[in-house]
N, C-alpha and C. Protein backbone atom coordinates (compact mmCIF):
# COMPACT_ATOMS: atom_id res chain seq x y z
N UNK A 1 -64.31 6.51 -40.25
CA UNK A 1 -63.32 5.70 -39.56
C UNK A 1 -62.90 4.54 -40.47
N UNK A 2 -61.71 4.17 -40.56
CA UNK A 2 -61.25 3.14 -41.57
C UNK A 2 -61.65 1.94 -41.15
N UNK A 3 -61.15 0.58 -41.38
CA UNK A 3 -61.29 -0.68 -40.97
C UNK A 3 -60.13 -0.75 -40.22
N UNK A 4 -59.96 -1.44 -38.96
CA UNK A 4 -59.15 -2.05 -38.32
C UNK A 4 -58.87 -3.42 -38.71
N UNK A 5 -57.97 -3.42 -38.75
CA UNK A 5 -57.19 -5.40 -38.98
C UNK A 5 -56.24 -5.25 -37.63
N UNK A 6 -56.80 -6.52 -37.47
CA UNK A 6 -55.76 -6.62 -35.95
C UNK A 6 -54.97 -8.49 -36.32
N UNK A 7 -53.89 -7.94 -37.24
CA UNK A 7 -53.21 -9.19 -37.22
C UNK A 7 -52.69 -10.51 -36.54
N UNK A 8 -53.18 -11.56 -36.65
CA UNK A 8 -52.36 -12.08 -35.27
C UNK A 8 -51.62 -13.34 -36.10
N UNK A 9 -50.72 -13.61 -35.71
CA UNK A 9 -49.86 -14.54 -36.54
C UNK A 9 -50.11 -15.73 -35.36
N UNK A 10 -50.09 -17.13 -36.06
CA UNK A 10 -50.59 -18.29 -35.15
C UNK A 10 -49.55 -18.70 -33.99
N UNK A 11 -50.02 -19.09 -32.98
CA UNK A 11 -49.23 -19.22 -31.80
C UNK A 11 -48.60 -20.65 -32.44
N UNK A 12 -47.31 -20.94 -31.07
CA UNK A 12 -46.96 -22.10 -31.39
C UNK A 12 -47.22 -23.35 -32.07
N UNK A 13 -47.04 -23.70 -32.80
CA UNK A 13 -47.03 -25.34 -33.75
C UNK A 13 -46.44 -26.33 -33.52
N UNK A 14 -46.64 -27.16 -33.75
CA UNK A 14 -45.98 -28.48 -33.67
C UNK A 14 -45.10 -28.37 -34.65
N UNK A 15 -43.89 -29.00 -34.92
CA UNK A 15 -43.06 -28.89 -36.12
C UNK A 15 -43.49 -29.89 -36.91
N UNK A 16 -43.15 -29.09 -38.61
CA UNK A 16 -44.14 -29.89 -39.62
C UNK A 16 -42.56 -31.21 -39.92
N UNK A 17 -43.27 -31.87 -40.74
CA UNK A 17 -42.22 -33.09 -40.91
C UNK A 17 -41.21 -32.76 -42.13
N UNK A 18 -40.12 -32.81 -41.86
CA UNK A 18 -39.01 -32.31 -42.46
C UNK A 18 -38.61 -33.39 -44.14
N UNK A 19 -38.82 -32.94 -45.20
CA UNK A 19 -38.57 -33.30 -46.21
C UNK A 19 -40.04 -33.74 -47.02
N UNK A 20 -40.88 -33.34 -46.43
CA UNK A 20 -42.59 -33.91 -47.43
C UNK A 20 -43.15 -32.12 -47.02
N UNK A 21 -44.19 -32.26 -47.97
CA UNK A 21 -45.11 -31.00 -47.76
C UNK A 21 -45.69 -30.79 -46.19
N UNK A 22 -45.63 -29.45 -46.04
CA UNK A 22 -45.97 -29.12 -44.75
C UNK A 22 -47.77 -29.71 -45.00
N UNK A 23 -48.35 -29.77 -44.05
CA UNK A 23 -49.85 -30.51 -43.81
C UNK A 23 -50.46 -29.01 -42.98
N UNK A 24 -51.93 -28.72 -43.91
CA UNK A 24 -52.79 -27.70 -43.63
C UNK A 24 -53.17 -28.32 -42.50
N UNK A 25 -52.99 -29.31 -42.08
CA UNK A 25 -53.69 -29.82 -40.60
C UNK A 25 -52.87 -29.81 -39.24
N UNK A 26 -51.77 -29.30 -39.88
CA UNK A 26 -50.48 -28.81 -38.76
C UNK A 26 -51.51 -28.43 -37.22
N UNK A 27 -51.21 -28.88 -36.46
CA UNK A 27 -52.27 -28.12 -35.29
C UNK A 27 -51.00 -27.04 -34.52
N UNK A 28 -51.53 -26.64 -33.36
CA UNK A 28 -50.82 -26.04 -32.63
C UNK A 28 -50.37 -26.73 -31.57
N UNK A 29 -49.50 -26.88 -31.04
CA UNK A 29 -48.70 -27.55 -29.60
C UNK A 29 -49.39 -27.42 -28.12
N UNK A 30 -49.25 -27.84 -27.38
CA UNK A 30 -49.70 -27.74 -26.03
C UNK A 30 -49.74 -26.43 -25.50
N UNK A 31 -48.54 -26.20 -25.52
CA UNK A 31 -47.92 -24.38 -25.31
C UNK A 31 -48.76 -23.37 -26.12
N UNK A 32 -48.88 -23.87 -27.38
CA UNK A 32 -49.52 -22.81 -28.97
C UNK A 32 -51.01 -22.72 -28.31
N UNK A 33 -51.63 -23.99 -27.38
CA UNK A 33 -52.99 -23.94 -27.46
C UNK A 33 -53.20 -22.78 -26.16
N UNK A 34 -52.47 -22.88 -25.01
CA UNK A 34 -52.56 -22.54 -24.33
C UNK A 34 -52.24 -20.70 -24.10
N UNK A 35 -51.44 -20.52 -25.66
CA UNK A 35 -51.35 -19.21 -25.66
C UNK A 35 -52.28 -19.04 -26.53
N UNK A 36 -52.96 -19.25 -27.27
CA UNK A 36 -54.07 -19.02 -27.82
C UNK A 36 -55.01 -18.42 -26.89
N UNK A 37 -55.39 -19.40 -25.88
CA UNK A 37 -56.39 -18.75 -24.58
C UNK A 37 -55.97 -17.48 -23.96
N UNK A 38 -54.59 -17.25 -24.05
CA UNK A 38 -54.75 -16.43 -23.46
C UNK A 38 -54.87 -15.05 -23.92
N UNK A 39 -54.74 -15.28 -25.35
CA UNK A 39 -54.55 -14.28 -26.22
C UNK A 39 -56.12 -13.49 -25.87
N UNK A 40 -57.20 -14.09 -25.56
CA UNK A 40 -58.44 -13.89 -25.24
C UNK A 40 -58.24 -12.00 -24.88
N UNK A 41 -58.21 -11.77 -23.94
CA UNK A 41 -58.52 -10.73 -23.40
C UNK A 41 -57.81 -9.53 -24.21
N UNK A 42 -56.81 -9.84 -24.50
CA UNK A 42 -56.35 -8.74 -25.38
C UNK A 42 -57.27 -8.51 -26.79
N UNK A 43 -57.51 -9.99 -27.48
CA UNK A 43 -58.37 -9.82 -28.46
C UNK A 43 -59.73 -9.22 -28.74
N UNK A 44 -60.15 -9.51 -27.54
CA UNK A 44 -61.63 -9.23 -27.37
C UNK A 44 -62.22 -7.73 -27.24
N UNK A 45 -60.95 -7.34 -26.22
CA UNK A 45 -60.73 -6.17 -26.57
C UNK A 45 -60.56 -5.01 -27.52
N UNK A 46 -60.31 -5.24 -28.93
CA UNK A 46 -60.53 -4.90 -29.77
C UNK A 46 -62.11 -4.39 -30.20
N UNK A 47 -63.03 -5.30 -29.44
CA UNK A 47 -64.15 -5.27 -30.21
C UNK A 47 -64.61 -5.95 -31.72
N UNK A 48 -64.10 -6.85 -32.22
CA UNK A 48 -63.72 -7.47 -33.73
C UNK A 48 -65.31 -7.32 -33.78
N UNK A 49 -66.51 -7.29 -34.90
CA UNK A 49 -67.38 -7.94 -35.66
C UNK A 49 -66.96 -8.94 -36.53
N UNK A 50 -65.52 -9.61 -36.38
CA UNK A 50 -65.58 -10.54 -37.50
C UNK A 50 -64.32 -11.06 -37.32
N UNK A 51 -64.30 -12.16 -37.09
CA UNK A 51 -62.95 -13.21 -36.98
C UNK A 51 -62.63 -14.72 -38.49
N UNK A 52 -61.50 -13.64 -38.88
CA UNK A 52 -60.98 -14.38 -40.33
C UNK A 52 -60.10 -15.24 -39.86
N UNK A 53 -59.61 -15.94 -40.77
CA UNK A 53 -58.47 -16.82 -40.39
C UNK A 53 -58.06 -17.69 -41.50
N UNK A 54 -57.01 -18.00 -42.10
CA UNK A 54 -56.45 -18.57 -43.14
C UNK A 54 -57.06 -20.00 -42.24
N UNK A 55 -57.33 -20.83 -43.84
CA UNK A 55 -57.62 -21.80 -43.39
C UNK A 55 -56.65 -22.97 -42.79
N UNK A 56 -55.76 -22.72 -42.77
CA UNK A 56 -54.89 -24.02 -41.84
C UNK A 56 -54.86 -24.07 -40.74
N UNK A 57 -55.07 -25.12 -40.11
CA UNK A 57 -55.52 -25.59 -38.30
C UNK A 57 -54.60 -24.47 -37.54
N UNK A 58 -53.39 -24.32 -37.62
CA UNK A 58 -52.98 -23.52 -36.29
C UNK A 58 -53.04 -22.61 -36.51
N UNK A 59 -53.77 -21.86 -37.57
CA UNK A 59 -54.44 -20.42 -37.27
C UNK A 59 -55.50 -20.56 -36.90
N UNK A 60 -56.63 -20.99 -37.58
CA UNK A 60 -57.90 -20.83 -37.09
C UNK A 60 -57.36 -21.22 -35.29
N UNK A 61 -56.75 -22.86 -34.92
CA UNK A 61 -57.03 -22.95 -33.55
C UNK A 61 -56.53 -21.72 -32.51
N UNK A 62 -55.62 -20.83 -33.52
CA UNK A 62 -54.80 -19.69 -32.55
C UNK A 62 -56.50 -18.45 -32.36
N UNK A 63 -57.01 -18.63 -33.29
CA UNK A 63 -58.60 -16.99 -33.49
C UNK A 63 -59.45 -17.86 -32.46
N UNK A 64 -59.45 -18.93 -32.50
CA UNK A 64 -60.86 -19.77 -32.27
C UNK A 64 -61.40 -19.53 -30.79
N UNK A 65 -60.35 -19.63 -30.15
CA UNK A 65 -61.23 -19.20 -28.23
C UNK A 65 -61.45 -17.52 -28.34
N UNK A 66 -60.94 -16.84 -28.93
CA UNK A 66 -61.98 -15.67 -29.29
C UNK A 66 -63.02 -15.49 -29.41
N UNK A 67 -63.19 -15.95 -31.17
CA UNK A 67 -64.50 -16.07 -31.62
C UNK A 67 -65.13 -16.89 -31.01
N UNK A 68 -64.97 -18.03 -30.07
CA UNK A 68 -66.14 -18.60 -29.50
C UNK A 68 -66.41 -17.46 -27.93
N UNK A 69 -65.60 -16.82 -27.71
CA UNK A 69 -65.44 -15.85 -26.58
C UNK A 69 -66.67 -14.80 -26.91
N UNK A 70 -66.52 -14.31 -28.31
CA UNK A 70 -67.37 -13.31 -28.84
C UNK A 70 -68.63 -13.70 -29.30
N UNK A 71 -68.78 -14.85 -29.27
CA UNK A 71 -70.33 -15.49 -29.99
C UNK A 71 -70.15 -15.56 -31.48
N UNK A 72 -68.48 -15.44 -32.40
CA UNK A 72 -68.75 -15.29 -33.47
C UNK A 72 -67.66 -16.53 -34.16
N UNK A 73 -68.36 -16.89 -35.70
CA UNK A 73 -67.63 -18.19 -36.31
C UNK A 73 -66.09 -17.27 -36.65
N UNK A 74 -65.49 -18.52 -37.25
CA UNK A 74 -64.22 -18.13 -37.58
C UNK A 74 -64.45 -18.34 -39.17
N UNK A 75 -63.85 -16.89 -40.06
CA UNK A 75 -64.59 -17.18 -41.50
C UNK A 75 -63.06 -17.92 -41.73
N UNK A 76 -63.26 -18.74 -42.95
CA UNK A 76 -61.62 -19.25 -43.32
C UNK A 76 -61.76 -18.32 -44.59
N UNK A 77 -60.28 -17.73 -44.95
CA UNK A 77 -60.24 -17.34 -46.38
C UNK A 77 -59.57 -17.95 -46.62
N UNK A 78 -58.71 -18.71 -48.38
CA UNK A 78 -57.85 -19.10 -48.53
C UNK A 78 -56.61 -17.89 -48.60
N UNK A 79 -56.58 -16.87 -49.16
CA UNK A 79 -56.11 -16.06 -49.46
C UNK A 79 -55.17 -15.40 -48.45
N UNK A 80 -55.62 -15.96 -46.85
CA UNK A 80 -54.96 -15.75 -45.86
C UNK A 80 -53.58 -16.52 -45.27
N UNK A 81 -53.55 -18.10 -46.28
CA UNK A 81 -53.04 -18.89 -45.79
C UNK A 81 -51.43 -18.95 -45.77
N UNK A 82 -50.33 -19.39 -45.65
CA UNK A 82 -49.55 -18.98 -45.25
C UNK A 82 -48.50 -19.13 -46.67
N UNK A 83 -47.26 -18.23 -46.53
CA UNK A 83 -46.76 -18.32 -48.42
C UNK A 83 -46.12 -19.20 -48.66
N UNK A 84 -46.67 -19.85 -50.07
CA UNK A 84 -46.93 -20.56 -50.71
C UNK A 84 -45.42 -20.76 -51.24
N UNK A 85 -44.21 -21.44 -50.71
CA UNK A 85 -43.08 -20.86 -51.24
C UNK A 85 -42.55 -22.01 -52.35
N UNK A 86 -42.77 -22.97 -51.92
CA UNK A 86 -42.84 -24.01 -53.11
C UNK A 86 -41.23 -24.66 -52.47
N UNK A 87 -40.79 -24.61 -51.18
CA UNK A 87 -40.22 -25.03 -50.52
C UNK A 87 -40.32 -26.33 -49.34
N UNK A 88 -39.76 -27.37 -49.42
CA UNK A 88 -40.06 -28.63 -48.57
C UNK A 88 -39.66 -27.87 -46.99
N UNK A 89 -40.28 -28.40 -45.89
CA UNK A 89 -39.90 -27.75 -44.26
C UNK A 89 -38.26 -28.63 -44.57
N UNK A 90 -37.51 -27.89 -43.88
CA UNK A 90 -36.33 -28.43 -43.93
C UNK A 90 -35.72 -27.73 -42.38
N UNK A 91 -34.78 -28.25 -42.25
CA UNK A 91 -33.38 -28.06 -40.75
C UNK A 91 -32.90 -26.91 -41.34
N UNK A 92 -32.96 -26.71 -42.36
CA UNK A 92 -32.00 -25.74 -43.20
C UNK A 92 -32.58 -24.28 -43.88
N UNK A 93 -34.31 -23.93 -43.10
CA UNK A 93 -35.12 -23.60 -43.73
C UNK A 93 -34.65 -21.79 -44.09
N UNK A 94 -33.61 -21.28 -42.97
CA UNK A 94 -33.25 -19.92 -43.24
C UNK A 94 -32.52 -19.71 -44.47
N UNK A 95 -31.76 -20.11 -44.93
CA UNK A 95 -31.26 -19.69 -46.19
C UNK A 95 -31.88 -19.54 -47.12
N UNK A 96 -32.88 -20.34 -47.59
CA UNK A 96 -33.54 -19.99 -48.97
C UNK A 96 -34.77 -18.74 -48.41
N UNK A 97 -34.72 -18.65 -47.10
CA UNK A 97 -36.39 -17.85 -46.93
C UNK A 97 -34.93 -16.34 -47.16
N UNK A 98 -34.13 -16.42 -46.39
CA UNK A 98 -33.29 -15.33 -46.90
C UNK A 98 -33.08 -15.03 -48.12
N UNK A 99 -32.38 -15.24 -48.69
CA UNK A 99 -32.98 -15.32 -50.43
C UNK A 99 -33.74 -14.91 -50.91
N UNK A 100 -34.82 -15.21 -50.83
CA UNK A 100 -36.11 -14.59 -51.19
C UNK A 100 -36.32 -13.40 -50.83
N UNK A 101 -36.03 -13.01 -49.72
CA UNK A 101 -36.22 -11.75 -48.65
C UNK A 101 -35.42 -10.92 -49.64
N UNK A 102 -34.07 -11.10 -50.26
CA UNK A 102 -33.20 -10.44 -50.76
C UNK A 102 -34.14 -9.95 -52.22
N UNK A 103 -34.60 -11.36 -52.67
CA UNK A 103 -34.77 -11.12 -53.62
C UNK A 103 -36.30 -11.25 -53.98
N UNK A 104 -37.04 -9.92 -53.37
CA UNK A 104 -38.87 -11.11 -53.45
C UNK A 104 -38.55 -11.17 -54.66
N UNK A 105 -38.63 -11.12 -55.69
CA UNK A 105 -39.51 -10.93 -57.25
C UNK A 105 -39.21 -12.76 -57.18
N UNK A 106 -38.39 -13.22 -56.53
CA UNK A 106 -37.86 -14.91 -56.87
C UNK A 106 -38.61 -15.48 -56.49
N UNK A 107 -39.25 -17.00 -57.23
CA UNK A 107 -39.73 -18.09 -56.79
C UNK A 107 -39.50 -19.20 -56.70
N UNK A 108 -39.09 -20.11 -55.80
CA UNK A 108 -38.77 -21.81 -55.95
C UNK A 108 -39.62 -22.05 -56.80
N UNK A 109 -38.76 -22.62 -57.79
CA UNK A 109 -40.00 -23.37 -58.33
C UNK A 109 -41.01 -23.14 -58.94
N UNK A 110 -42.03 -23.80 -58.55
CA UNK A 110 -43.18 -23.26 -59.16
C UNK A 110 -44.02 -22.96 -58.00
N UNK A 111 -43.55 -22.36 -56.59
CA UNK A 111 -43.64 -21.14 -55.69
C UNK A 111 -44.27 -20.22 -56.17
N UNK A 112 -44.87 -19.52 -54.74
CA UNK A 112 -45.13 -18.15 -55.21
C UNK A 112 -43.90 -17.05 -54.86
N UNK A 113 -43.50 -16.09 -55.43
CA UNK A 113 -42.39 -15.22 -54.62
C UNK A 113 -42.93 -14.25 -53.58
N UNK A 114 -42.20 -13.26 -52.73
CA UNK A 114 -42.52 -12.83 -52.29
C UNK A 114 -43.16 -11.59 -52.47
N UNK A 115 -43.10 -10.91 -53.40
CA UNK A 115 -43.57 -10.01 -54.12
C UNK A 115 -45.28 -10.63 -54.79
N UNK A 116 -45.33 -11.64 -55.04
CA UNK A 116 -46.72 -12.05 -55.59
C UNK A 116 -47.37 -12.50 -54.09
N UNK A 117 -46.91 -12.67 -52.63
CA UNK A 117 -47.07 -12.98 -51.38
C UNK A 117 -48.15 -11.54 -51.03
N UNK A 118 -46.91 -10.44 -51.69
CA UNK A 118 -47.33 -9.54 -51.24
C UNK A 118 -48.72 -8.25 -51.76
N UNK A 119 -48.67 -9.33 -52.99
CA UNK A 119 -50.11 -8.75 -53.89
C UNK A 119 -50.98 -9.20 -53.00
N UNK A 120 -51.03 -10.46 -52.82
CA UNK A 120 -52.28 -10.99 -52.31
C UNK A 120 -52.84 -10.83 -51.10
N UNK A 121 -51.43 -10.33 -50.54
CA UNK A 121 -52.15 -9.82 -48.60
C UNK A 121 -52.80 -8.43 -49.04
N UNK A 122 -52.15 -8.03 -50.20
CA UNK A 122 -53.13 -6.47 -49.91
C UNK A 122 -54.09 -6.98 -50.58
N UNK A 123 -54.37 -7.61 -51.49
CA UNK A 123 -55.75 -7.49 -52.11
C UNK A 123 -56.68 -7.78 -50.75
N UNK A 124 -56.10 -8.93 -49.62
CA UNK A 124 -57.03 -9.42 -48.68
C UNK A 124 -57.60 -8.39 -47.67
N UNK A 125 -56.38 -7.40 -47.41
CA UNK A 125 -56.37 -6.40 -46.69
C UNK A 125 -57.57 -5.35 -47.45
N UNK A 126 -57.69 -5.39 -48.85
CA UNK A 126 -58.45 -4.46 -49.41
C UNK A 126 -59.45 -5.17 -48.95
N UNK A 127 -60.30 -6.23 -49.54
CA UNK A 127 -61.43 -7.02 -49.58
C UNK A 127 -61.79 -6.88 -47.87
N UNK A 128 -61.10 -7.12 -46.70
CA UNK A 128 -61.52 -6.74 -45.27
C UNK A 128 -62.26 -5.29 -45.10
N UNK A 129 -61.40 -4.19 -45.95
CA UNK A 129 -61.73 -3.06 -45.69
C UNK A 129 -63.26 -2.57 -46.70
N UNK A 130 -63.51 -2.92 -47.78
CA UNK A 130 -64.44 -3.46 -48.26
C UNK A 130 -65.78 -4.13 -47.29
N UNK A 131 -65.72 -5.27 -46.98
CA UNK A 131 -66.06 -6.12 -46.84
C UNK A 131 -67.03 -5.89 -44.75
N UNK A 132 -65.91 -4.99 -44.60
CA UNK A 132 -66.39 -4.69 -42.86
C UNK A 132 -65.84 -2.66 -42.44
N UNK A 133 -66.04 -1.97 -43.41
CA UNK A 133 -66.39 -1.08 -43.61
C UNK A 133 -66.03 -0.27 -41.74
N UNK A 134 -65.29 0.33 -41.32
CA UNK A 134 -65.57 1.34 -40.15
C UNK A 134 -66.22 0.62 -38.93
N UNK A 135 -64.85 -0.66 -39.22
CA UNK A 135 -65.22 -2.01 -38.05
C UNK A 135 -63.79 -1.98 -37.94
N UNK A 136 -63.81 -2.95 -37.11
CA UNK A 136 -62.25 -4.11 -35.97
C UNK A 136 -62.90 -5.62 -37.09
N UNK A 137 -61.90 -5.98 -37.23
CA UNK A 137 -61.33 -7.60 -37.25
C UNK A 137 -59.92 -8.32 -37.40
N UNK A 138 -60.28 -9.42 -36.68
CA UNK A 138 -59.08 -9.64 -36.11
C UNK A 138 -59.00 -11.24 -36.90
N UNK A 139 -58.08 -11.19 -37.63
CA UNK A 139 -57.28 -11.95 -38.32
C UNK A 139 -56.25 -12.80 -38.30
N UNK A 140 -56.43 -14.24 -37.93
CA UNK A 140 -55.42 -15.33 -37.74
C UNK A 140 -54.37 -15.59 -39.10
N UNK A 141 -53.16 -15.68 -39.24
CA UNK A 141 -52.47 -16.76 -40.36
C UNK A 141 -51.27 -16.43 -40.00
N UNK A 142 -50.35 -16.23 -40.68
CA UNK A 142 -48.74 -16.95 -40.40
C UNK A 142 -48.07 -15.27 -40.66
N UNK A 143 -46.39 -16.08 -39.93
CA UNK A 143 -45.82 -14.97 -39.83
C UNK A 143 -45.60 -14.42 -41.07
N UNK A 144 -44.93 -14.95 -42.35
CA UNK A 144 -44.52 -14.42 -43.69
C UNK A 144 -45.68 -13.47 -44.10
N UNK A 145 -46.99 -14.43 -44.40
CA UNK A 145 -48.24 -13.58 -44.93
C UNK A 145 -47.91 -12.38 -43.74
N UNK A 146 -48.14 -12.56 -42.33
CA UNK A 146 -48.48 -10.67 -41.76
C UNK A 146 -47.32 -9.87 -42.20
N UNK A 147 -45.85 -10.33 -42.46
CA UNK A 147 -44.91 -9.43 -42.89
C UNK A 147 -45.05 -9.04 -43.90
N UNK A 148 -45.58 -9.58 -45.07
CA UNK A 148 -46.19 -9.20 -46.43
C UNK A 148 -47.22 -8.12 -46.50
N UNK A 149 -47.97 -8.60 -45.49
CA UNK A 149 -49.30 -7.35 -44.99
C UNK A 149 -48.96 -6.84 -44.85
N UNK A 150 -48.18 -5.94 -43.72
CA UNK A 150 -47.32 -5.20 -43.49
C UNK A 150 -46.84 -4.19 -44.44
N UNK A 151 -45.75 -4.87 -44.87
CA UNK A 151 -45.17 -4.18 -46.57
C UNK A 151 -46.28 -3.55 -47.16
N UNK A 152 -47.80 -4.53 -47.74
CA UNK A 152 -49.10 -3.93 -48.32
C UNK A 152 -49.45 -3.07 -47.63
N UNK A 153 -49.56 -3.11 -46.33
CA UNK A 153 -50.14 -1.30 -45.55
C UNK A 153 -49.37 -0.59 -45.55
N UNK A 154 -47.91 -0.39 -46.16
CA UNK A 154 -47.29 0.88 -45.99
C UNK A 154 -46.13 0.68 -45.10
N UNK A 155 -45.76 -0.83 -44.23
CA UNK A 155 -45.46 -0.39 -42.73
C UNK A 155 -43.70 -1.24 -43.20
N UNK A 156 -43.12 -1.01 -42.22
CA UNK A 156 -41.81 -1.62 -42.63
C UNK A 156 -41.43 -3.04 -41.92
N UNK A 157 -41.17 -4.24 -43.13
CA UNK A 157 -40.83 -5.25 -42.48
C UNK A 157 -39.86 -5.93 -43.23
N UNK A 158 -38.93 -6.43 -42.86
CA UNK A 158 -37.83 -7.09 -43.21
C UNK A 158 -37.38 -8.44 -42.80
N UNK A 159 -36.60 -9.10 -43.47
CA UNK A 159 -35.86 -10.55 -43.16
C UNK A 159 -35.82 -10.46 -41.57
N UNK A 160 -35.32 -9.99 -40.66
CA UNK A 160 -34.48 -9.75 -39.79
C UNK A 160 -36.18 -9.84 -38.77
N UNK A 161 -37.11 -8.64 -39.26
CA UNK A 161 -38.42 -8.69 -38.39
C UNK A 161 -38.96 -10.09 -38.36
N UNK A 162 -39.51 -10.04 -39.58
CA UNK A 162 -39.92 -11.53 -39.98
C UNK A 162 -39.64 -13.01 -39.38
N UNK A 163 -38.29 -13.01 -39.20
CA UNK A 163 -37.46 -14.47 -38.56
C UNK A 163 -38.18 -13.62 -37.01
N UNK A 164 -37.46 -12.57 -36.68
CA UNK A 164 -37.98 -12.36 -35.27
C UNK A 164 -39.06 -12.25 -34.59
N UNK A 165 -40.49 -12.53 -35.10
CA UNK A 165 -41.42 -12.25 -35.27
C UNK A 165 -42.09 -13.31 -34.05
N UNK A 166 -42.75 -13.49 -32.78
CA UNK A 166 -42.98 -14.10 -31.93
C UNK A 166 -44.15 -14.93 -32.39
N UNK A 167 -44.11 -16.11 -31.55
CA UNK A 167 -45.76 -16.48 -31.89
C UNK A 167 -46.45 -16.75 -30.61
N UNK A 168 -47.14 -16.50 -30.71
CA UNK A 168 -48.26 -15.36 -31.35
C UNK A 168 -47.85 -14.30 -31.12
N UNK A 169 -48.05 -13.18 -32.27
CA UNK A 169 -47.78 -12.01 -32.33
C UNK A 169 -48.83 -11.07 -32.87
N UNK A 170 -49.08 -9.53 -32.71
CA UNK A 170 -50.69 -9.42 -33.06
C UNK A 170 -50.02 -7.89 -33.28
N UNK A 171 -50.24 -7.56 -34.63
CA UNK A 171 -50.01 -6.03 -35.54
C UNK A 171 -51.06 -5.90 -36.10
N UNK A 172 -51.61 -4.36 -35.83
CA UNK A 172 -52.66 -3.56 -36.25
C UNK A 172 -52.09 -2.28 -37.51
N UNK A 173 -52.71 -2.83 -38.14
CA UNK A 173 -53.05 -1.81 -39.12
C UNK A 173 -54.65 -1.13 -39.71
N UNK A 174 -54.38 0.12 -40.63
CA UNK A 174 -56.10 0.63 -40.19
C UNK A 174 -56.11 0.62 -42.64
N UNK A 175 -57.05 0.17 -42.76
CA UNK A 175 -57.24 0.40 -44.57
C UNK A 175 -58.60 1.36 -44.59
């Protein structure tokens, strides 16, 4: 039996502050916390042995009433955390993420592109399957990284999914 990854992209956030670096301490919103809880029963359901989560606050806080549901910690990877685009939060943030979409191989800057986004979700996706062998785990971080995952398992995702992508939202794939 392969590994299960049961993706979940972080529920609602607070909005990060427009023109400075987004903050790994971003939490989740009133609403974000509250769908977090409820995400419970569906999650648990899975059966996970192991709850990952990119380390920035509104993922882990989106896994966290799980894993305390299941008796289990929340591991942080960095590798999970959300892409690295080398872009300030802006009012204006669709155009350049379009762009990119057009064009992964591109990077702001000294960004990562989306194509190097997308090395690294599979390597993570490998290292899970590795790592928890003919198990479930269920995996917190952001929408871009799971659309990247995505792409790395084979599965089809685009600009258009991506922007549309709910939060919290929870895609399974098997490595």
């Amino acid at each position: 039996m392969p590994t299960r990854i049961v993706l979940v992209r972080h529920a609602q956030s607070v909005w990060p502050r427009l023109g400075v670096p987004d903050s790994d301490e971003r939490p989740l919103s009133a609403d974000g916390l509250a769908s977090a809880q409820a995400l419970v029963p569906r999650l648990v359901a899975f059966a996970p042995v192991a709850v990952l989560s990119s380390p920035q606050r509104r993922a882990v806080q989106t896994v966290e009433p799980t894993a305390e549901a299941l008796g289990l910690p929340v591991t942080t990877w960095p590798t999970l955390r959300e892409w690295e685009s080398g872009l300030l939060p802006s009012s204006d943030w669709e155009a350049p993420y379009a762009c990119s979409w057009a064009n992964p191989s591109f990077a702001h800057g000294s960004g990562e592109s989306l194509d190097e986004l997308t090395v690294r979700a599979g390597k993570a996706l490998a290292r899970m399957a590795e790592e928890y062998p003919d198990a479930t785990v269920v995996v917190g971080s952001h929408g871009t990284f799971l659309a990247r995952a995505l792409i790395a398992a084979g599965h089809h995702a685009d600009w258009e999914s991506s922007r549309a992508m709910p939060m919290p939202a929870i895609y399974e794939v098997m490595r």
